[in-house]
Protein backbone atom coordinates (compact mmCIF):
# COMPACT_ATOMS: atom_id res chain seq x y z
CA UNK A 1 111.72 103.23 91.45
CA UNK A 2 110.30 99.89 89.83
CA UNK A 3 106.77 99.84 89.23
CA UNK A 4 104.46 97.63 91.21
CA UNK A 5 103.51 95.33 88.78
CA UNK A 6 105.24 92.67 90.91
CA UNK A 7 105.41 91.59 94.31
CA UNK A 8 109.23 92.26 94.51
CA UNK A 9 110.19 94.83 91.82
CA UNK A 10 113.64 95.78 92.23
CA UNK A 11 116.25 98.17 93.78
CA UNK A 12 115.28 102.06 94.19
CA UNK A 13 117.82 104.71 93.29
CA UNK A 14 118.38 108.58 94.77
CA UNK A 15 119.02 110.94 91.87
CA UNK A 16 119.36 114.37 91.57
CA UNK A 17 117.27 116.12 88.79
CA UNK A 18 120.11 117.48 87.04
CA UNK A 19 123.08 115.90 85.43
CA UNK A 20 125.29 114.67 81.91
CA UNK A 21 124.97 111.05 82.60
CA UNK A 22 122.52 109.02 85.47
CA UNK A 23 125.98 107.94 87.12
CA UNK A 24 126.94 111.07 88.45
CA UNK A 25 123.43 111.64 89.46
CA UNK A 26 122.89 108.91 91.99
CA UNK A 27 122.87 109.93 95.48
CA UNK A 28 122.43 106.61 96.77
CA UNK A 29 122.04 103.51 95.21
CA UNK A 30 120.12 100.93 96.46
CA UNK A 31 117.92 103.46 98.26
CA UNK A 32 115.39 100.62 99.00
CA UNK A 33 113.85 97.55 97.46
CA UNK A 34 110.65 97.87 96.03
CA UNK A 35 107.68 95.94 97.44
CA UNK A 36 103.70 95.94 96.17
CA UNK A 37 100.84 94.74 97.68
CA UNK A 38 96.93 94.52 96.82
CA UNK A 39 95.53 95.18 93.38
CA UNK A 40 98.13 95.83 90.88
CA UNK A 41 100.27 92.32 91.20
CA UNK A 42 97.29 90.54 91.77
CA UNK A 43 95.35 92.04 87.92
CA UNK A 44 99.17 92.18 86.11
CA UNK A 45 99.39 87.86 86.49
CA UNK A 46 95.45 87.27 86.66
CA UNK A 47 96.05 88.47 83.06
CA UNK A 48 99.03 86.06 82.45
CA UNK A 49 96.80 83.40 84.09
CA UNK A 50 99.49 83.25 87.00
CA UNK A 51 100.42 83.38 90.47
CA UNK A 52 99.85 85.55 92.29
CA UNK A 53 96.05 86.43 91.73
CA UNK A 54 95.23 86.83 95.75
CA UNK A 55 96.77 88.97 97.81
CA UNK A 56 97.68 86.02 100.39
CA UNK A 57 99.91 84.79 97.22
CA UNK A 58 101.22 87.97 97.11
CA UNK A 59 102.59 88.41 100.53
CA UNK A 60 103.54 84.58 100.42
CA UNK A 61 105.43 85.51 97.44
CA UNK A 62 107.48 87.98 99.36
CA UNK A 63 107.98 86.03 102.81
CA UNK A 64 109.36 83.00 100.71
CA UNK A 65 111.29 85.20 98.20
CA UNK A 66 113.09 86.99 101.61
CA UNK A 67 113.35 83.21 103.81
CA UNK A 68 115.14 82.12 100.16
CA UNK A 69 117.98 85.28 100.64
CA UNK A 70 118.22 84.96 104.19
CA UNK A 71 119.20 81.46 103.78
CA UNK A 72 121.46 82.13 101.37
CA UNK A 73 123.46 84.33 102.72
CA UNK A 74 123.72 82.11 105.70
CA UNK A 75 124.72 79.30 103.32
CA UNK A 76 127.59 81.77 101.84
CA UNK A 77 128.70 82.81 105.46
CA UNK A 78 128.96 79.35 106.81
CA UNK A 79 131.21 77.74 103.39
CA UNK A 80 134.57 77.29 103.13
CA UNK A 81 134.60 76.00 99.47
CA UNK A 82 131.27 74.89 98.45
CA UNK A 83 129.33 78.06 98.31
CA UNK A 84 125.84 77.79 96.89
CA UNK A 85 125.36 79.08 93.02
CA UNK A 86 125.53 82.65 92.66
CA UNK A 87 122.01 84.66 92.75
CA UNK A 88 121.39 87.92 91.12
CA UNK A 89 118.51 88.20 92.56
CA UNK A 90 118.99 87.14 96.13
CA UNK A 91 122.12 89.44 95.80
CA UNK A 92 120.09 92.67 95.46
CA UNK A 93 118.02 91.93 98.77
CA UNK A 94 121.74 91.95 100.40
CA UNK A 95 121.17 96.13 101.09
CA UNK A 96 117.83 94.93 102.90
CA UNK A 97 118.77 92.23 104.77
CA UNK A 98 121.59 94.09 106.32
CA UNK A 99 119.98 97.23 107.45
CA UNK A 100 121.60 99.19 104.41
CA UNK A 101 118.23 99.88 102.39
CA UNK A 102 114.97 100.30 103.12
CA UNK A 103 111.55 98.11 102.35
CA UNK A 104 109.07 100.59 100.41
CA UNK A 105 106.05 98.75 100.12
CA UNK A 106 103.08 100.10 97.72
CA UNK A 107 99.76 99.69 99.42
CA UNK A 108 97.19 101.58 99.42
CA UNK A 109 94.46 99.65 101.36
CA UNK A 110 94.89 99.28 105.43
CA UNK A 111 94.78 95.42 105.27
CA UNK A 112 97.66 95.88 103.05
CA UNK A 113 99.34 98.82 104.96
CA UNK A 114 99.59 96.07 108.01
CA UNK A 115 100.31 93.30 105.89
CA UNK A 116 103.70 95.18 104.91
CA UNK A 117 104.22 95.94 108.66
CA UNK A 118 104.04 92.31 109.52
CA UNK A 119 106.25 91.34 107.21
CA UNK A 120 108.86 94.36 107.67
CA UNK A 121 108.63 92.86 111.52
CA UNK A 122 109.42 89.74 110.64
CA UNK A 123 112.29 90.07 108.71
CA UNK A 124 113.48 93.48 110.48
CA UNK A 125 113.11 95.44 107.41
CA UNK A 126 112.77 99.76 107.86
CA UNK A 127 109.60 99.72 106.19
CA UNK A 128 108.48 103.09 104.18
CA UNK A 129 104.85 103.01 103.05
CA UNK A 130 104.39 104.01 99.43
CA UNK A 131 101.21 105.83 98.88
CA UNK A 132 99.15 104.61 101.99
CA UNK A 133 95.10 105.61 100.44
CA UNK A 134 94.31 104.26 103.53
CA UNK A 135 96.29 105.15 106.13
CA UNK A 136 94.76 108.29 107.43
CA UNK A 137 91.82 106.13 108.44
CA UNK A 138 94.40 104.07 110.76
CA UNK A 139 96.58 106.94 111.31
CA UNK A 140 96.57 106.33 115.54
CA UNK A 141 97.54 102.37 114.71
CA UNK A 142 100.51 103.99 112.67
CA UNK A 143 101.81 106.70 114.57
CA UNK A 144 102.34 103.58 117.00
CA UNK A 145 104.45 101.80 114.54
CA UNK A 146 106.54 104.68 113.84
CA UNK A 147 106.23 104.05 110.29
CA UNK A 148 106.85 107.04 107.59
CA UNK A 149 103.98 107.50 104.99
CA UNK A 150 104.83 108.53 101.71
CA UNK A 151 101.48 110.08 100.39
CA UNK A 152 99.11 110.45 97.31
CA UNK A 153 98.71 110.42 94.59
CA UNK A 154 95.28 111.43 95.36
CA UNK A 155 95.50 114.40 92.06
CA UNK A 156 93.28 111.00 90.13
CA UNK A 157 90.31 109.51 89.86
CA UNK A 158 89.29 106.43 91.84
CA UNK A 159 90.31 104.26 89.26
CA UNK A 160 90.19 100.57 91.27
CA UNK A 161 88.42 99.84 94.13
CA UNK A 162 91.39 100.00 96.86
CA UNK A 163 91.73 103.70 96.36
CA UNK A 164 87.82 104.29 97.17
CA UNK A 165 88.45 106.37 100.28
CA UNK A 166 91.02 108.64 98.15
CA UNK A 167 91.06 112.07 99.93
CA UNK A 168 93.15 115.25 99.36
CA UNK A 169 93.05 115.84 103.79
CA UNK A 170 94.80 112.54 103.96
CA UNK A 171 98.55 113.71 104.09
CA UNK A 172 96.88 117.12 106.91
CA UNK A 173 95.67 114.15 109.04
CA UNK A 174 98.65 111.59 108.61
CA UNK A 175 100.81 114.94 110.43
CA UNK A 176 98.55 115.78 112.64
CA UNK A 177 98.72 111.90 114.00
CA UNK A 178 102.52 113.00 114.41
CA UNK A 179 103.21 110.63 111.36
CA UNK A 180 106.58 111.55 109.15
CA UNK A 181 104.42 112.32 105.94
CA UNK A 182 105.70 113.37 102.33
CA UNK A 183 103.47 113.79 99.48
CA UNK A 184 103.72 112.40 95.79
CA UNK A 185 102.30 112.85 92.36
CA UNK A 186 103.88 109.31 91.50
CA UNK A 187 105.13 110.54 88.56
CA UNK A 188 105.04 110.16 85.29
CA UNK A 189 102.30 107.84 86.11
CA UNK A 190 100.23 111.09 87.48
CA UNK A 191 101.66 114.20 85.38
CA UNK A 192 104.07 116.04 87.36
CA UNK A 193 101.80 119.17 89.27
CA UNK A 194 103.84 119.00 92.59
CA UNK A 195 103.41 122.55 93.70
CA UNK A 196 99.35 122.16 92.94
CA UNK A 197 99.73 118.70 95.12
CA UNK A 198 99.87 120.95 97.82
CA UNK A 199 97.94 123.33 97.27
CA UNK A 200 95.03 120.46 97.60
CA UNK A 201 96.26 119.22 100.87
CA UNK A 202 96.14 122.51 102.51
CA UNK A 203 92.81 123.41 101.35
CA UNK A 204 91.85 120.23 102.80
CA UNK A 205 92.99 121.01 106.08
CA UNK A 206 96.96 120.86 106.21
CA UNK A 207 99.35 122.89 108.04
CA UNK A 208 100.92 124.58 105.19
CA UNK A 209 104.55 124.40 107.07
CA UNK A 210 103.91 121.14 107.29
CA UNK A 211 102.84 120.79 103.39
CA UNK A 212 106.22 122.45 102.54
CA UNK A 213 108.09 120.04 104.30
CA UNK A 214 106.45 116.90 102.82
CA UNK A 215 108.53 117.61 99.61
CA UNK A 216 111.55 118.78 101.16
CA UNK A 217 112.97 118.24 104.33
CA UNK A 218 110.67 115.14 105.45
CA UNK A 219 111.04 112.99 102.49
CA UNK A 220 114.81 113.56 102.60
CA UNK A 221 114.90 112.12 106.12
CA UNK A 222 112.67 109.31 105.09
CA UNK A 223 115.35 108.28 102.55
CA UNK A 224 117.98 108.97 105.33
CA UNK A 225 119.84 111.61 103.62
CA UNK A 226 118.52 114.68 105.74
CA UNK A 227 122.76 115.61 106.41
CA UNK A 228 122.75 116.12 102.83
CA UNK A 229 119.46 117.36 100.69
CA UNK A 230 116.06 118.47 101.57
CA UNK A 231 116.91 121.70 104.11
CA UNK A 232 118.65 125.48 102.91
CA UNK A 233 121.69 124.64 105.47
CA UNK A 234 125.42 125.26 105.51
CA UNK A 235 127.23 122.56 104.56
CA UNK A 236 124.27 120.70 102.63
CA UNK A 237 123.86 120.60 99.20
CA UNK A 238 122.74 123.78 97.71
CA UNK A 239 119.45 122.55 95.88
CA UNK A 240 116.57 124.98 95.88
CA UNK A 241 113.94 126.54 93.06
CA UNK A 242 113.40 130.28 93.67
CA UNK A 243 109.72 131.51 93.16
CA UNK A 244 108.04 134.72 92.06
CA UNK A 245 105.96 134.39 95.10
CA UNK A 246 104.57 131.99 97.58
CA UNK A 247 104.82 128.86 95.96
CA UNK A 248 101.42 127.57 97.57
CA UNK A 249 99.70 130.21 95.05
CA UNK A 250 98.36 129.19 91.51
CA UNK A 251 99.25 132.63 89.87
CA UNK A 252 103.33 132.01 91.39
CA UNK A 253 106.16 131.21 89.11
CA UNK A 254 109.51 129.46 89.30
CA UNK A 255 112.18 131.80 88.24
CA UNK A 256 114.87 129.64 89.05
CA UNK A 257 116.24 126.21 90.06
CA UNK A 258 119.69 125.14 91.23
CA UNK A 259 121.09 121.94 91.59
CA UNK A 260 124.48 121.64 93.63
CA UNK A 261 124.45 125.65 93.42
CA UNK A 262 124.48 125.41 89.64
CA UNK A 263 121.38 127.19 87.72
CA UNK A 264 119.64 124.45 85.89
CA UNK A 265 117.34 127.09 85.05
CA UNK A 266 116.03 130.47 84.61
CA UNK A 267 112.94 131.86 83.61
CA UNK A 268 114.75 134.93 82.06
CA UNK A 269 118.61 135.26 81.26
């Protein structure tokens, strides 16, 4: 995924972890289109002394940014010879537009978790919230919405001020709200310590079934792939990491990880 340096960053690819060369690796490509909201657009261009440094200018940014594609593609439908010039960039919202791809927005604050619901309304975008600090604390207005929550990282300190009410039991109370909930470590931003992730939410209060699925079968049917990755099934891809013991335990140990049945690794030959 692009970073959220910008209001609109960019297409989102699917990869598998394993692989020669990134083009036999994708799984689906554009995934999404990357959206941010609150804190980090607004400090990137108050540094550059540009817009946007509020986050009004931020979601104005997007609205007029998605109006500009929609009416472009509605100029290309409608001309016989005189399309309009062509737009790289209002090109790569095509996926959106049409349903294909989904909207991930980055927000942690709830102000900014409805801000990216409004919008997804408005331009009927499948909206996928992107670390959601806050979203426990409106996790009844949610469940309404029927919006997916993609979790954490809450393994960090409360570095700005829209991650004050950072808490380990958030992704145990998203579920419990009947929310689809996965959990990240946003890596490499946040070193990679998935299984330990985990262990936090559960001390914290979550199911540990449901902690399980929040990095397996719940973030693969967030991304809409569920027929193909994230479940041990016949006929899905055979992707799984075999541990010593229960992986929810500090003292456990991968011994092995496959990726389409191959062994990508193994702690002993």
């Amino acid at each position: 995924s692009p970073g959220s340096a910008n209001p609109i960053g960019g297409q989102i690819a699917l990869l598998k972890t394993a692989g020669r060369r990134v083009d036999d690796m994708i799984l689906k490509a554009p995934l999404a289109i990357k959206f941010a909201l609150g804190e980090n657009p607004k400090s990137v261009y108050h540094d550059k002394d540009e817009t946007p440094v509020t986050r009004m200018a931020t979601a104005g940014i997007i609205r007029e940014e998605l109006y500009k594609a929609k009416e472009y593609f509605l100029r290309k439908a409608r001309a016989e010879q005189d399309e309009p010039d062509f737009d790289i960039k209002m090109e790569a919202l095509q996926p959106l537009l049409w349903g294909k791809a989904e909207a991930h927005f980055h927000a942690h604050r709830a102000d900014d978790i409805f801000t990216a619901l409004r919008i997804a309304k408005e331009f009927g975008l499948r909206a996928v919230i992107i670390h959601g600090t806050e979203a426990h604390l409106v996790a009844d207005l949610l469940a309404e919405e029927h919006v997916p929550v993609v979790s954490g990282p809450y393994m960090t300190d409360r570095s700005k001020p829209e991650i004050r009410n950072l808490s380990d039991a958030a992704p145990g109370l998203l579920c419990k709200a009947g929310i689809e909930t996965a959990i990240t470590v946003d890596h490499p931003e946040i070193p990679l310590r998935l299984p330990m992730a985990l262990m936090l939410a559960v001390r914290a209060g979550m199911d540990k079934t449901d902690a399980l699925r929040a990095v397996t079968s719940v973030p693969a049917k967030i991304a809409g792939m569920q027929d193909r990755i994230g479940s041990l099934k016949t006929g899905l891809d055979a992707d799984c990491v075999l541990w010593s013991g229960d992986p929810l335990d500090i003292a456990t140990q991968v011994q092995a990880v496959f990726v389409n049945g191959t062994p990508e690794y193994r702690r002993t030959k």
